[in-house]
PDB file of N, CA and C in Angstrom:
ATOM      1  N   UNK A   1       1.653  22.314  -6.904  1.00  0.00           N
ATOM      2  CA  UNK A   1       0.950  21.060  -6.673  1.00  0.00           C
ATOM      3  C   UNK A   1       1.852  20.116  -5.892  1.00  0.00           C
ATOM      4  N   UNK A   2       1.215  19.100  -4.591  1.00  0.00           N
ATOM      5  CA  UNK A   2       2.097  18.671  -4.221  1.00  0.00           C
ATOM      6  C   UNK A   2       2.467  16.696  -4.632  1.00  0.00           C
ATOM      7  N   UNK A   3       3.629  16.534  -4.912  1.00  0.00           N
ATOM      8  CA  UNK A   3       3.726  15.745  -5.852  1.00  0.00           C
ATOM      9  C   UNK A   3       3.908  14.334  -4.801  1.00  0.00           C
ATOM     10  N   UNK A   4       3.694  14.356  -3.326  1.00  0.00           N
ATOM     11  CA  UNK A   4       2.734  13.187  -2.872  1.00  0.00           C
ATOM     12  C   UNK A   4       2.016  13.239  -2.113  1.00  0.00           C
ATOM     13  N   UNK A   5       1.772  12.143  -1.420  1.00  0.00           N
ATOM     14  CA  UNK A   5       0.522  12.105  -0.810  1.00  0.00           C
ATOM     15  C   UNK A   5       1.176  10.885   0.685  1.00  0.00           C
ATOM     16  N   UNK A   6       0.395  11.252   1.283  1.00  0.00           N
ATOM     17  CA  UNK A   6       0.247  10.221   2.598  1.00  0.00           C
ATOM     18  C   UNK A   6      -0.795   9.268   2.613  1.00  0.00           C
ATOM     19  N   UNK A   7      -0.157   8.234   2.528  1.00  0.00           N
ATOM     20  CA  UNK A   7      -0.553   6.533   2.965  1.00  0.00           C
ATOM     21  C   UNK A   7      -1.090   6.542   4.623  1.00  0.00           C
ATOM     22  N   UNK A   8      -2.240   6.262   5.072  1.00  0.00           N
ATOM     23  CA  UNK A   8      -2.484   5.388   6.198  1.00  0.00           C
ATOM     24  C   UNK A   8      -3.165   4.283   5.905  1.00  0.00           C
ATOM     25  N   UNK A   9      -2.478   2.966   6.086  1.00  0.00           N
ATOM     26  CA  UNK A   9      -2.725   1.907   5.968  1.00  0.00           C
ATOM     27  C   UNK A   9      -4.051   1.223   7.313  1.00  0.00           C
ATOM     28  N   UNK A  10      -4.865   0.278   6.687  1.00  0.00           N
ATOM     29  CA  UNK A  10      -5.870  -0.118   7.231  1.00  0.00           C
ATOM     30  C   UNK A  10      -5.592  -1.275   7.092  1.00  0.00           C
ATOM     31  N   UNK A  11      -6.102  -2.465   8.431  1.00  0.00           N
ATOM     32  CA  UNK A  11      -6.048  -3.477   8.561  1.00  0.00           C
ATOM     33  C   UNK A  11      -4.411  -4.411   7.740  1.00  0.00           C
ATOM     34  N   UNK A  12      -4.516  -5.757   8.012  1.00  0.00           N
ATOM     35  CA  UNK A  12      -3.649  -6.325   7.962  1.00  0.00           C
ATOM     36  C   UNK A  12      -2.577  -6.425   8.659  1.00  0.00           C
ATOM     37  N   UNK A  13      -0.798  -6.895   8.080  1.00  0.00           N
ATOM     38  CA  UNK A  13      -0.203  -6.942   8.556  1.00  0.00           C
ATOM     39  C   UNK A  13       0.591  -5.697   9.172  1.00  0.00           C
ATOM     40  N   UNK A  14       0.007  -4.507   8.329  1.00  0.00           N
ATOM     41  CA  UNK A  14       0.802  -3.011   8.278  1.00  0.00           C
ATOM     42  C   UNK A  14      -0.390  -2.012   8.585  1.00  0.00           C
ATOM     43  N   UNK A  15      -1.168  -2.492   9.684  1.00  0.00           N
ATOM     44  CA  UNK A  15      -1.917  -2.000  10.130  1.00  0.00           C
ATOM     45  C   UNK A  15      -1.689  -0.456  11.211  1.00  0.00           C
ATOM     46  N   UNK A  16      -2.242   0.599  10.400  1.00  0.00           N
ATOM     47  CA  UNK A  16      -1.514   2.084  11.232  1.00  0.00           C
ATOM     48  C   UNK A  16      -0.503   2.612  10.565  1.00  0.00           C
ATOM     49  N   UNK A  17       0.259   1.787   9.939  1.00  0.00           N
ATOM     50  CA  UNK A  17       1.712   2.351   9.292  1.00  0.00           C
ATOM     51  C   UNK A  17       1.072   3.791   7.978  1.00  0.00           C
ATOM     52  N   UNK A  18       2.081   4.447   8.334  1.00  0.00           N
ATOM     53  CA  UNK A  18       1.714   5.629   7.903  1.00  0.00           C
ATOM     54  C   UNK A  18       3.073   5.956   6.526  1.00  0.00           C
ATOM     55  N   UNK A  19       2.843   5.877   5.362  1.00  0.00           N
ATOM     56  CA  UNK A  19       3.789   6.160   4.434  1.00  0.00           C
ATOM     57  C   UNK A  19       3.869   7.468   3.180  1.00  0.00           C
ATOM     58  N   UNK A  20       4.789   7.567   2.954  1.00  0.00           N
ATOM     59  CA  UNK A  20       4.864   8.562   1.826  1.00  0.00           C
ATOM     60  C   UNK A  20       4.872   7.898   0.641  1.00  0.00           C
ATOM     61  N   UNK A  21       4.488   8.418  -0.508  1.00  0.00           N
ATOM     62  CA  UNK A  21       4.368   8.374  -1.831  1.00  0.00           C
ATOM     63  C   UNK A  21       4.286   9.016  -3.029  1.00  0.00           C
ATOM     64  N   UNK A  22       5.149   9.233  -4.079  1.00  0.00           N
ATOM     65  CA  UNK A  22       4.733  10.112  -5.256  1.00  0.00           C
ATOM     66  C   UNK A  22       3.043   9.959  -5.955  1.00  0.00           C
ATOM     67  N   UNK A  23       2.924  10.909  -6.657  1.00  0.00           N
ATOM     68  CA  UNK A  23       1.165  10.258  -7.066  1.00  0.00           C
ATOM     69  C   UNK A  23       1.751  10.649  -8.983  1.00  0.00           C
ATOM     70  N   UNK A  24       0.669  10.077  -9.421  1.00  0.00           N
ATOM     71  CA  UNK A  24       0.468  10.055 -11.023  1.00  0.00           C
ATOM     72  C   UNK A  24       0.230  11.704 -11.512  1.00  0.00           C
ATOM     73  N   UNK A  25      -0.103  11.982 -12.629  1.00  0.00           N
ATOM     74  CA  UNK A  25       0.250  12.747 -13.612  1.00  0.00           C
ATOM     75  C   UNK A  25      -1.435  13.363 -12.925  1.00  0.00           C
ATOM     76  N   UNK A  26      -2.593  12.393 -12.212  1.00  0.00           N
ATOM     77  CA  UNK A  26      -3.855  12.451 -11.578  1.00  0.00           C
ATOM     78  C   UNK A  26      -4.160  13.454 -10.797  1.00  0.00           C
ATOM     79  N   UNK A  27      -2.755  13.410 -10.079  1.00  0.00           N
ATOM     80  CA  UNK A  27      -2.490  13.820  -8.326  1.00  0.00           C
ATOM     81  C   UNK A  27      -3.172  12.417  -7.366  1.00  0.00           C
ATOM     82  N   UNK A  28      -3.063  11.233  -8.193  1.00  0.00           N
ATOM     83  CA  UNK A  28      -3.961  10.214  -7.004  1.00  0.00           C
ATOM     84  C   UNK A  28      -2.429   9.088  -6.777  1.00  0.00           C
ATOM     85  N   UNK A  29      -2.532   8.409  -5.720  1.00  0.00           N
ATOM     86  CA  UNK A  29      -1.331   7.205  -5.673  1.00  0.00           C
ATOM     87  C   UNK A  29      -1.913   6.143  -6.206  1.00  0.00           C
ATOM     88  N   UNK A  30      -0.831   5.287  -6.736  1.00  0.00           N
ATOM     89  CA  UNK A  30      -0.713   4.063  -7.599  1.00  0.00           C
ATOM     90  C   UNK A  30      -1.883   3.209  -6.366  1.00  0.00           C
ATOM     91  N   UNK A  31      -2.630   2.359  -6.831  1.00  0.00           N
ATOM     92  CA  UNK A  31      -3.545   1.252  -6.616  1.00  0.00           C
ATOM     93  C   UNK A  31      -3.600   0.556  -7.312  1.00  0.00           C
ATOM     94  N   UNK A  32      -3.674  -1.275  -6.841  1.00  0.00           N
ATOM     95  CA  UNK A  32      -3.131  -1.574  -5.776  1.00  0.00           C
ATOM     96  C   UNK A  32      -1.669  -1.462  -5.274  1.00  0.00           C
ATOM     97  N   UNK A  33      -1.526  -1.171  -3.814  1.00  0.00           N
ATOM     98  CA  UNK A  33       0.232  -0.865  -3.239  1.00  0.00           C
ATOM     99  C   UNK A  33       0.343  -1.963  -2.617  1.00  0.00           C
ATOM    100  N   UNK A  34       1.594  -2.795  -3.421  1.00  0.00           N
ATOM    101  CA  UNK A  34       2.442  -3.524  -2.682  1.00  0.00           C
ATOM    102  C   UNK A  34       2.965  -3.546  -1.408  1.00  0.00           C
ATOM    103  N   UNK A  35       3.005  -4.100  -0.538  1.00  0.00           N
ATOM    104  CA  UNK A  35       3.814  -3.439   0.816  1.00  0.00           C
ATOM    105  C   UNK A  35       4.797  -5.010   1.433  1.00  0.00           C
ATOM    106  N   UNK A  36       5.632  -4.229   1.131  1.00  0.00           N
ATOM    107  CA  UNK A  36       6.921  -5.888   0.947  1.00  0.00           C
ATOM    108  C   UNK A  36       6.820  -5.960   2.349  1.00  0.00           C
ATOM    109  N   UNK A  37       6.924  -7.454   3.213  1.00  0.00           N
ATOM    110  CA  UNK A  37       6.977  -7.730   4.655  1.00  0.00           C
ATOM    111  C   UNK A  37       8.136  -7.284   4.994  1.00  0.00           C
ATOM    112  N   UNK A  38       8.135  -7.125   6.598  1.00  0.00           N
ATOM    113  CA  UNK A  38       9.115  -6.284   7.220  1.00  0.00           C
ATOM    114  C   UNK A  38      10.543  -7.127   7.574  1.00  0.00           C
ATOM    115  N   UNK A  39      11.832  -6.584   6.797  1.00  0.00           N
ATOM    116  CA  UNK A  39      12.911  -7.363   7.090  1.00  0.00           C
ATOM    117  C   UNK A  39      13.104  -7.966   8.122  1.00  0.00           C
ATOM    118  N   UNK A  40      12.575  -7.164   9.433  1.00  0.00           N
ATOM    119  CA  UNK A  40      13.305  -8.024  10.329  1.00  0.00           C
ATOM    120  C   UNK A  40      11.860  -9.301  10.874  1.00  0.00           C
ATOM    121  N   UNK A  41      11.243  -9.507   9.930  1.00  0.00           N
ATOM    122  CA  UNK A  41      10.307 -10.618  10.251  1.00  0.00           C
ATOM    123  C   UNK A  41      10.924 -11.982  10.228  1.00  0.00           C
ATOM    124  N   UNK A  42      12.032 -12.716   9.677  1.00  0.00           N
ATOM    125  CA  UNK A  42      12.634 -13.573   9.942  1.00  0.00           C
ATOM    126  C   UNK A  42      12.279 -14.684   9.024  1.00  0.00           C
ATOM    127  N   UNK A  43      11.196 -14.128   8.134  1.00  0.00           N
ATOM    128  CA  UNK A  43      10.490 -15.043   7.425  1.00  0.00           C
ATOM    129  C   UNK A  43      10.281 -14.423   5.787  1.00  0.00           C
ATOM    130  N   UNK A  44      10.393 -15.366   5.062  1.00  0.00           N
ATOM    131  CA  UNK A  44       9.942 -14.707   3.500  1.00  0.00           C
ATOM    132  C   UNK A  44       8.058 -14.747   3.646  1.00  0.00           C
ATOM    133  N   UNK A  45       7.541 -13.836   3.932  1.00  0.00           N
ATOM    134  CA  UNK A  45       6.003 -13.745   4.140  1.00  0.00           C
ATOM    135  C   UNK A  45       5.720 -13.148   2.672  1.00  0.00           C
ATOM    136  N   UNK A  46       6.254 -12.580   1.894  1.00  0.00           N
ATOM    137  CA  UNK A  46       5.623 -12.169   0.741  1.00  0.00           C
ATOM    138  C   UNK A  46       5.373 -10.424   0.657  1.00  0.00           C
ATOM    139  N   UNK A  47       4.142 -10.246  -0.085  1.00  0.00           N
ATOM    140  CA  UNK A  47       4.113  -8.963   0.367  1.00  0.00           C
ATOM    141  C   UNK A  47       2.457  -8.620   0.969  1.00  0.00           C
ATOM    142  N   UNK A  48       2.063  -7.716   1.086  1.00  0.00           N
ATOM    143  CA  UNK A  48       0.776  -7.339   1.482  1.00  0.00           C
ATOM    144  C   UNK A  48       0.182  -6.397   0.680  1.00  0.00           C
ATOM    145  N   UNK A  49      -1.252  -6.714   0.282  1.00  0.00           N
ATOM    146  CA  UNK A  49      -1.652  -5.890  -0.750  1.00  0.00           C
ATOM    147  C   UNK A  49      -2.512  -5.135  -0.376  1.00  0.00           C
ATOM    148  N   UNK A  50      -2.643  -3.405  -0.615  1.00  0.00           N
ATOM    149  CA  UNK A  50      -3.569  -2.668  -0.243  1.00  0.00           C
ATOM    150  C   UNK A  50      -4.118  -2.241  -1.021  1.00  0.00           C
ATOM    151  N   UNK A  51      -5.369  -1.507  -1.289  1.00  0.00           N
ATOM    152  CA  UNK A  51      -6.084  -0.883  -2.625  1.00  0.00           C
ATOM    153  C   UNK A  51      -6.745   0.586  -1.727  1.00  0.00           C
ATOM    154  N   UNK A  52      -7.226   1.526  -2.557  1.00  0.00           N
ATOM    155  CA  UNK A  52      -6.897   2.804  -2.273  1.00  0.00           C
ATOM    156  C   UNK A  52      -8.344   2.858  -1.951  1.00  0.00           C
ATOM    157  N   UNK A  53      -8.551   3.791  -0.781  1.00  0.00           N
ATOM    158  CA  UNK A  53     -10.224   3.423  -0.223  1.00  0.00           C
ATOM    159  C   UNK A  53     -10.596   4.930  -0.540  1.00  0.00           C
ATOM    160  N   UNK A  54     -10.482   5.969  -0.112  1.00  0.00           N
ATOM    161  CA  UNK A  54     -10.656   7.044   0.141  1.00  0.00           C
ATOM    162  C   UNK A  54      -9.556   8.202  -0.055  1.00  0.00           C
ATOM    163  N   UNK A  55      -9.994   9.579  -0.117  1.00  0.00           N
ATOM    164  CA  UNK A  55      -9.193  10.516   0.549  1.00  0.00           C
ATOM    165  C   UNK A  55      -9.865  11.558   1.228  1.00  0.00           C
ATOM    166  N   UNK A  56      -8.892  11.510   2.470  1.00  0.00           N
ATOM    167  CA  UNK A  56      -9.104  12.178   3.492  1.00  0.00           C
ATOM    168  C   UNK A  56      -9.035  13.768   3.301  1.00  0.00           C
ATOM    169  N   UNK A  57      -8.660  14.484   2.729  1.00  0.00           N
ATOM    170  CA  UNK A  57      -8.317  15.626   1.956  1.00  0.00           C
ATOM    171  C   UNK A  57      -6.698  15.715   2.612  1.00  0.00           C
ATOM    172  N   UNK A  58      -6.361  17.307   2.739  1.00  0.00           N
ATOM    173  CA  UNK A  58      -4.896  17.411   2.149  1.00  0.00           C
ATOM    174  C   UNK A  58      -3.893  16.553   2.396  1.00  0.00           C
ATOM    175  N   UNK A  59      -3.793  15.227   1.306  1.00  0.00           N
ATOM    176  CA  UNK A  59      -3.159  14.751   0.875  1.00  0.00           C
ATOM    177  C   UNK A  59      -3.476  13.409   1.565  1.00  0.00           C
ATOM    178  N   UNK A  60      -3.925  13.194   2.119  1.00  0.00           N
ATOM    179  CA  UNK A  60      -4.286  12.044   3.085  1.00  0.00           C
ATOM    180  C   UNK A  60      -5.023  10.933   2.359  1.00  0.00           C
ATOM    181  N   UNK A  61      -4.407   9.808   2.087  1.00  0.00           N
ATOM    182  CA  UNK A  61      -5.326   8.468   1.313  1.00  0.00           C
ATOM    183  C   UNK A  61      -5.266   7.725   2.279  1.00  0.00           C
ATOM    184  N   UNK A  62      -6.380   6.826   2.419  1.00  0.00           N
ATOM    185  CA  UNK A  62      -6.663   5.460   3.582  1.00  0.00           C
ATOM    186  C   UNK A  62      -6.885   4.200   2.486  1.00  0.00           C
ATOM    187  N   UNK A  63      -5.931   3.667   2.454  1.00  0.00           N
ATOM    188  CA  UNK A  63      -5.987   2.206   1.790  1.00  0.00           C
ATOM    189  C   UNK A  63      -6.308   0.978   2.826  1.00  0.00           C
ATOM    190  N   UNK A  64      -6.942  -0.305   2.289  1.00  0.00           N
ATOM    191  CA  UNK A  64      -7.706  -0.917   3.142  1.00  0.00           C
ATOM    192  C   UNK A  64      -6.795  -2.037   2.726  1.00  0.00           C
ATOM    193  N   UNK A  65      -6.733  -3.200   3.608  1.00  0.00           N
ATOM    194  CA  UNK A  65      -6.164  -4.314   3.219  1.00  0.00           C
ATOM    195  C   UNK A  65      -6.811  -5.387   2.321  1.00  0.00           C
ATOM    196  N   UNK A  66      -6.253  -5.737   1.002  1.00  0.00           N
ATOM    197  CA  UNK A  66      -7.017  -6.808   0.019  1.00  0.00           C
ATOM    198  C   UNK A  66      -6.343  -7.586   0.607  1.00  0.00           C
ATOM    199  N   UNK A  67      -5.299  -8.859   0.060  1.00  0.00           N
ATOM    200  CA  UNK A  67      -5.170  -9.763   0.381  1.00  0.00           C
ATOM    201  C   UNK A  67      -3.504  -9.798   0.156  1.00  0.00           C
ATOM    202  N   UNK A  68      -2.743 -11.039   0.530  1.00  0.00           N
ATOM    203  CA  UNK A  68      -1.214 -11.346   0.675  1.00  0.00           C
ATOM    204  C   UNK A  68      -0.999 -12.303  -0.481  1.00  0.00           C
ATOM    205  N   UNK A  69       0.354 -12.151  -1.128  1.00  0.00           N
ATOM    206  CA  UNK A  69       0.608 -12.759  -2.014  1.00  0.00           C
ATOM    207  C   UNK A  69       2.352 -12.938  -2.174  1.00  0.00           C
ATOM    208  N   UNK A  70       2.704 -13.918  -2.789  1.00  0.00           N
ATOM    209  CA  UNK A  70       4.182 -14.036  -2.742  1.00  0.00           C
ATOM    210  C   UNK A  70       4.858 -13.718  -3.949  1.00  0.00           C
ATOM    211  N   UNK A  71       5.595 -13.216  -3.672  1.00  0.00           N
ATOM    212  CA  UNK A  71       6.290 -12.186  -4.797  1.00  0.00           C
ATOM    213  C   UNK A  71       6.128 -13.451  -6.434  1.00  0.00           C
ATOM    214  N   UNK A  72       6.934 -14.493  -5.557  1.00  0.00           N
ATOM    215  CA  UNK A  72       7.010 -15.386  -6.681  1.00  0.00           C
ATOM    216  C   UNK A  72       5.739 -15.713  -7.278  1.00  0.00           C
ATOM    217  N   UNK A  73       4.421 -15.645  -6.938  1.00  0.00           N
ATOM    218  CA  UNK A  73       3.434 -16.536  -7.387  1.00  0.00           C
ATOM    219  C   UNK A  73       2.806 -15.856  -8.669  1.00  0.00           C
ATOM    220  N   UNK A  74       2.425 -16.639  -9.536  1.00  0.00           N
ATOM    221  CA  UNK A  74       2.349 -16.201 -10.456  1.00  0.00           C
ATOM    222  C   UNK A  74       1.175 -15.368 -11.050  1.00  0.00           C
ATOM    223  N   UNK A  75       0.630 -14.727 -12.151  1.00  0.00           N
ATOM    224  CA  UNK A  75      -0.499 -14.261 -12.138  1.00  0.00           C
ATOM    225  C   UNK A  75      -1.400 -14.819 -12.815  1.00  0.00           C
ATOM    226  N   UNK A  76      -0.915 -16.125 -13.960  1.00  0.00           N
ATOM    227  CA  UNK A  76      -1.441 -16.419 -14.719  1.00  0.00           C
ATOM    228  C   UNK A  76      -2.666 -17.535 -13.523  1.00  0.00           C
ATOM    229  N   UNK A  77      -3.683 -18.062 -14.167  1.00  0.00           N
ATOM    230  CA  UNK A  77      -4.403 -18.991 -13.652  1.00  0.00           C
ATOM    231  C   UNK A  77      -3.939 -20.531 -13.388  1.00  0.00           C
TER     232      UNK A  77
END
């Protein structure tokens, strides 16, 4: 069994980026994926949040872009 899977990211800031990942005990990857902004952005932007749309078959997941959030912010209301 293979123990990950390939990320192609949809829309947003990490739009196309193509990643690796371990998957659960499922065989599916963790949802929602964090995706920390890119160091050399020059800016604390936070991170970018994706949620898991589909799979493409062998091994292929397409996550879609939800929304951006800053590491610091909190969850409570």
């Amino acid at each position: 069994m293979n123990m990950h899977a390939r990320i192609e990211l949809f829309g947003g800031p990490e739009d196309g980026r193509e990643i690796t990942l371990p998957v659960s005990a499922e065989g599916e990857p963790l949802s929602p994926l964090p995706v920390p902004a890119p160091r050399n952005s020059g800016e604390d932007e936070g991170v970018a949040w994706y949620e898991r749309d589909h799979h493409r078959g062998r091994g292929m997941w397409i996550y879609r872009y939800a929304n951006s959030r800053s590491p610091r912010q909190s969850e409570l209301p």
